[in-house]
Protein backbone atom coordinates (compact mmCIF):
# COMPACT_ATOMS: atom_id res chain seq x y z
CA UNK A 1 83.26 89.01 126.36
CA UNK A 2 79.52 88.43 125.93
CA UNK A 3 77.56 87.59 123.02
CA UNK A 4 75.65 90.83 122.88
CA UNK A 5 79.48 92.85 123.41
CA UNK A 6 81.22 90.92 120.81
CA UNK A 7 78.13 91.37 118.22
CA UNK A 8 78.57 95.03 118.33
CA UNK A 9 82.28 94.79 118.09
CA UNK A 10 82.10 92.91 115.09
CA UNK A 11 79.75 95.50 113.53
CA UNK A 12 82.54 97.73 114.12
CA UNK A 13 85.38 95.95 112.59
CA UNK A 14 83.06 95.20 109.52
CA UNK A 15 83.20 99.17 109.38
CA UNK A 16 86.03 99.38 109.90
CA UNK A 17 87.14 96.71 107.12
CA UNK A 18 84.62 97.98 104.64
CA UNK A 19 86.25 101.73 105.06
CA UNK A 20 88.70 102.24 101.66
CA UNK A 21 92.07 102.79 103.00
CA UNK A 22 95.70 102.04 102.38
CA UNK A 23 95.00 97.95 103.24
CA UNK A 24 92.51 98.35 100.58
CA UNK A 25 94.42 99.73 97.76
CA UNK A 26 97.41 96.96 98.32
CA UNK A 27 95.14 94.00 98.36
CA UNK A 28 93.21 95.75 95.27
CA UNK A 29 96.46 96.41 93.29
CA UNK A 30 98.55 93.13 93.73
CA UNK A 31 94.98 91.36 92.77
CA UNK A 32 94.37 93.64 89.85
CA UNK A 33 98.27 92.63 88.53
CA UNK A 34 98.85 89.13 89.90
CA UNK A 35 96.20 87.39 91.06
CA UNK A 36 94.19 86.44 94.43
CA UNK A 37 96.84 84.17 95.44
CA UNK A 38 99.54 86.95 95.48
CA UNK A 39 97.15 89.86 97.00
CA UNK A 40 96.33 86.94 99.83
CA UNK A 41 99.80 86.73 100.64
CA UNK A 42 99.63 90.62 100.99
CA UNK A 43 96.42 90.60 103.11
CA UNK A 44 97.93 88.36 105.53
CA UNK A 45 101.03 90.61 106.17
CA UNK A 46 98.42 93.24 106.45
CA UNK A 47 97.06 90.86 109.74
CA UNK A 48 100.28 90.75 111.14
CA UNK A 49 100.27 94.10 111.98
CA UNK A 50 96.98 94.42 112.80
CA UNK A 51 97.50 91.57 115.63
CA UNK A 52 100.80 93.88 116.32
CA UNK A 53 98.36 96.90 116.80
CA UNK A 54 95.86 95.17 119.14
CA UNK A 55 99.25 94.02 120.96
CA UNK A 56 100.10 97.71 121.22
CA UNK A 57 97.27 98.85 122.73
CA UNK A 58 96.95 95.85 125.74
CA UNK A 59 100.11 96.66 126.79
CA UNK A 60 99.36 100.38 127.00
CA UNK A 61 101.51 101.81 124.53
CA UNK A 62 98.92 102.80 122.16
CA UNK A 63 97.92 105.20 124.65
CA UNK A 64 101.53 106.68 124.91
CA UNK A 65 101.48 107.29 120.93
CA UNK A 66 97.87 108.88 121.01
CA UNK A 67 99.41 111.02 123.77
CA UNK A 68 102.84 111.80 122.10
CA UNK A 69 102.62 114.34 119.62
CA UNK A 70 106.21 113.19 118.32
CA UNK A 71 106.22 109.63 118.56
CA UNK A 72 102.67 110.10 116.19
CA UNK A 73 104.94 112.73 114.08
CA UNK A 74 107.72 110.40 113.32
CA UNK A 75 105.82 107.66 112.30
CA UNK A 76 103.13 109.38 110.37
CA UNK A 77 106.34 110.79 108.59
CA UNK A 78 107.92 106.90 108.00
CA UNK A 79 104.13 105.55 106.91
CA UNK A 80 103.82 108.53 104.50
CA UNK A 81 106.96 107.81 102.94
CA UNK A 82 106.57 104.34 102.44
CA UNK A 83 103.09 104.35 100.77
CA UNK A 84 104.38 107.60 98.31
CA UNK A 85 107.69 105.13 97.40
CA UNK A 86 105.04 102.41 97.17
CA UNK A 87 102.83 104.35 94.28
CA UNK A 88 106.14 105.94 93.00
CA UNK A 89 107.28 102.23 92.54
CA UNK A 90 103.71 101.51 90.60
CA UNK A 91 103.56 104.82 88.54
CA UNK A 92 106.93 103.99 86.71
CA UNK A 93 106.29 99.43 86.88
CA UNK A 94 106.91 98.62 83.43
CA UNK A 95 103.73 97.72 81.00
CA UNK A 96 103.53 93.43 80.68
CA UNK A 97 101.14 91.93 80.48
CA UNK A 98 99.30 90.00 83.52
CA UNK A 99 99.61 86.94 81.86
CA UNK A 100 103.14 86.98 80.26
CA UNK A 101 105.76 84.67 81.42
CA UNK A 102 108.02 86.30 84.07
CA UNK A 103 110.08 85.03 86.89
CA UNK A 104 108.39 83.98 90.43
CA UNK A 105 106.64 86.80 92.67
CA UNK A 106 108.41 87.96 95.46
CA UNK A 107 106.17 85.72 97.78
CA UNK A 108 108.29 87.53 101.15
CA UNK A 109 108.32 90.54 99.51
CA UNK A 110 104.29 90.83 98.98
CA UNK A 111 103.87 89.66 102.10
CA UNK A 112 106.59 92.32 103.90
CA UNK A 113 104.57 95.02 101.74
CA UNK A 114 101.17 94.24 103.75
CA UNK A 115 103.04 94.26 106.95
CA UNK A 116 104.75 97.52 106.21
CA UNK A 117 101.43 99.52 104.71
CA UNK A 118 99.65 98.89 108.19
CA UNK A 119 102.43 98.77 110.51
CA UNK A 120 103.40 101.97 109.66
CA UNK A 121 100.04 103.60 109.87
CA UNK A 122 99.55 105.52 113.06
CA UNK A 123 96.25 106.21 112.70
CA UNK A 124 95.36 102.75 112.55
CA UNK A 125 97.05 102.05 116.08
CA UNK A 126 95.50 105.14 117.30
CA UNK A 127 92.11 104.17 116.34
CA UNK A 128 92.02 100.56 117.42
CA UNK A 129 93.24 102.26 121.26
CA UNK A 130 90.02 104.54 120.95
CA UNK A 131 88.01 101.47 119.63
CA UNK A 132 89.29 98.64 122.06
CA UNK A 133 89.03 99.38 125.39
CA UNK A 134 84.92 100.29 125.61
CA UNK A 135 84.76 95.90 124.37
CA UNK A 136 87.00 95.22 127.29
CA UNK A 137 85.23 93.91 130.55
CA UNK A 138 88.10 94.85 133.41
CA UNK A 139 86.28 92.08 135.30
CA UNK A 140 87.11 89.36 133.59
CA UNK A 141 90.84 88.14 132.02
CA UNK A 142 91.69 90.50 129.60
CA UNK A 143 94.32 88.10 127.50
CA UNK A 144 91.29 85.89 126.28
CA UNK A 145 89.14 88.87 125.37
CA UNK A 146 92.27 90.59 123.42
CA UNK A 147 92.26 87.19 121.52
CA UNK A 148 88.83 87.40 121.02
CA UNK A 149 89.32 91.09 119.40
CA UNK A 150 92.46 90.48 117.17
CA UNK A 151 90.75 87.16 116.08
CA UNK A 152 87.69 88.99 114.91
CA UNK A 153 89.45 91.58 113.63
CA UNK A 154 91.64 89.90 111.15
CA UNK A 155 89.05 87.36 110.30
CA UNK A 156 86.76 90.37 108.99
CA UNK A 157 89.67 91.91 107.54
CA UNK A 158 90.63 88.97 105.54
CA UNK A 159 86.95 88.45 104.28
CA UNK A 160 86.50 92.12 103.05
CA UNK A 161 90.17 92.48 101.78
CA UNK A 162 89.48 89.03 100.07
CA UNK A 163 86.65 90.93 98.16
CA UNK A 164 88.25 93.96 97.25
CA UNK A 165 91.53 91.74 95.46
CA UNK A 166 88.84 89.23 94.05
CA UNK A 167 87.00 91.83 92.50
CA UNK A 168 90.10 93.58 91.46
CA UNK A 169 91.30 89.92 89.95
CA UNK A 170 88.40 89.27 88.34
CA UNK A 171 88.78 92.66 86.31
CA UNK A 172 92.69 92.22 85.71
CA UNK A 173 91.28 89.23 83.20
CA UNK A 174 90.88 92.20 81.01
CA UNK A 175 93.28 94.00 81.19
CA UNK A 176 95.95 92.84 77.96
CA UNK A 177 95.83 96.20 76.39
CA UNK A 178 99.02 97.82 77.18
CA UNK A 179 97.20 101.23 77.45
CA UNK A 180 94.95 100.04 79.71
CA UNK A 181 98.04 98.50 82.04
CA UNK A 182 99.66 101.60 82.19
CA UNK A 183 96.55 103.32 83.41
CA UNK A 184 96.01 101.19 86.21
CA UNK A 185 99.74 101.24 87.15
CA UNK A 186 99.27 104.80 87.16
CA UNK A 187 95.53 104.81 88.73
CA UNK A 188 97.17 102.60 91.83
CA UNK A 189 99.87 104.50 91.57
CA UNK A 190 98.18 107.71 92.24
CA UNK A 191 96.45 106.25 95.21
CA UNK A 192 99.34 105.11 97.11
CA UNK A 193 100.44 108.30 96.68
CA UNK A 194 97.57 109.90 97.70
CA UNK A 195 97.28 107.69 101.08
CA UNK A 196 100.67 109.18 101.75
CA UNK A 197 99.69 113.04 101.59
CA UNK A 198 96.50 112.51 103.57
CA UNK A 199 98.66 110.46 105.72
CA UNK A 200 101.30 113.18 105.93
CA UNK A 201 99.21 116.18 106.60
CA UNK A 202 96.42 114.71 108.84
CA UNK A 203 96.15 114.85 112.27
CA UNK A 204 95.03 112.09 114.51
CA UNK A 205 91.62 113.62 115.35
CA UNK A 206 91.01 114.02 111.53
């Protein structure tokens, strides 16, 4: 991949990264309640799919989804559901403090979360198979450039999700008041949920 190809690439994925979806609210949420540590553990689960996704699409079966209006169906369905038990989950997590002694975080828990949110986002797979393929020169080896791609990818993905669970970190300092827990449980709560009925009801041109 040339300089000039893999510039405008990574334009893209900055877009792409920068674009408030389900990826976001995770990595937002877990920092908000535990800590950058924790919401990093979730942001690289969220990578593993990703790579899984660019995977998909060089061996062609990203196309076969895009194509397949059931195989999209069924798992649009399975993402839906999992983000709406996701912000169920938040909606009714008990008020404690950030800061209060409780046992250890799920560490493979968090990090199964990020996996799940993306992996189960058809969408996602569909979009990175309409993304790909223009950034891929057919005349040169296509593992190395598919390297290139999932490398710059999840590098810019990490950065930006960094930012948006840093942010959200940062502000969960604040948050002691046991009113003001319960309202973001419930805000973050509300967006999972929300990710899951745009999810459920949109199509893959939308």
């Amino acid at each position: 991949m040339s300089l000039p190809l893999w510039l405008g690439f990574l334009l893209a994925a900055i877009l792409i990264a920068v674009t408030p979806g389900p990826g976001a609210v995770i990595s937002m949420g877990t920092g908000i309640r535990h800590g950058y540590r924790a919401a990093l553990t979730v942001i690289l689960g969220l990578q593993v799919a990703l790579v899984a996704h660019v995977a998909v699409v060089a061996l062609g079966l990203g196309a076969l989804l895009a194509a397949s209006e059931t195989a999209f169906a069924v798992l649009r369905f399975i993402g839906a559901s999992y983000l709406i038990w996701l912000g169920t989950q938040k909606w009714r997590a008990p008020v404690v403090p950030a800061d209060a002694a409780a046992s250890p975080l799920p560490r493979n828990g968090l990090f199964l979360q990020g996996v799940l949110v993306n992996l189960t986002n058809p969408k996602a797979i569909v979009f990175i198979c309409a993304l790909v393929p223009p950034f891929i020169d057919p005349a040169r080896a296509q593992l190395p450039q598919y390297l290139v791609i999932a490398a710059t990818l999840c590098l810019t993905d990490i950065v930006v999700m960094s930012g948006y669970a840093l942010a959200a970190a940062h502000l969960g300092r604040w948050l002691h008041d046991p009113a003001a827990i319960r309202l973001q449980n419930r805000m973050f709560g509300g967006l999972f949920v929300s990710a899951g009925a745009l999810l459920a009801f949109s199509s893959r041109n939308a």
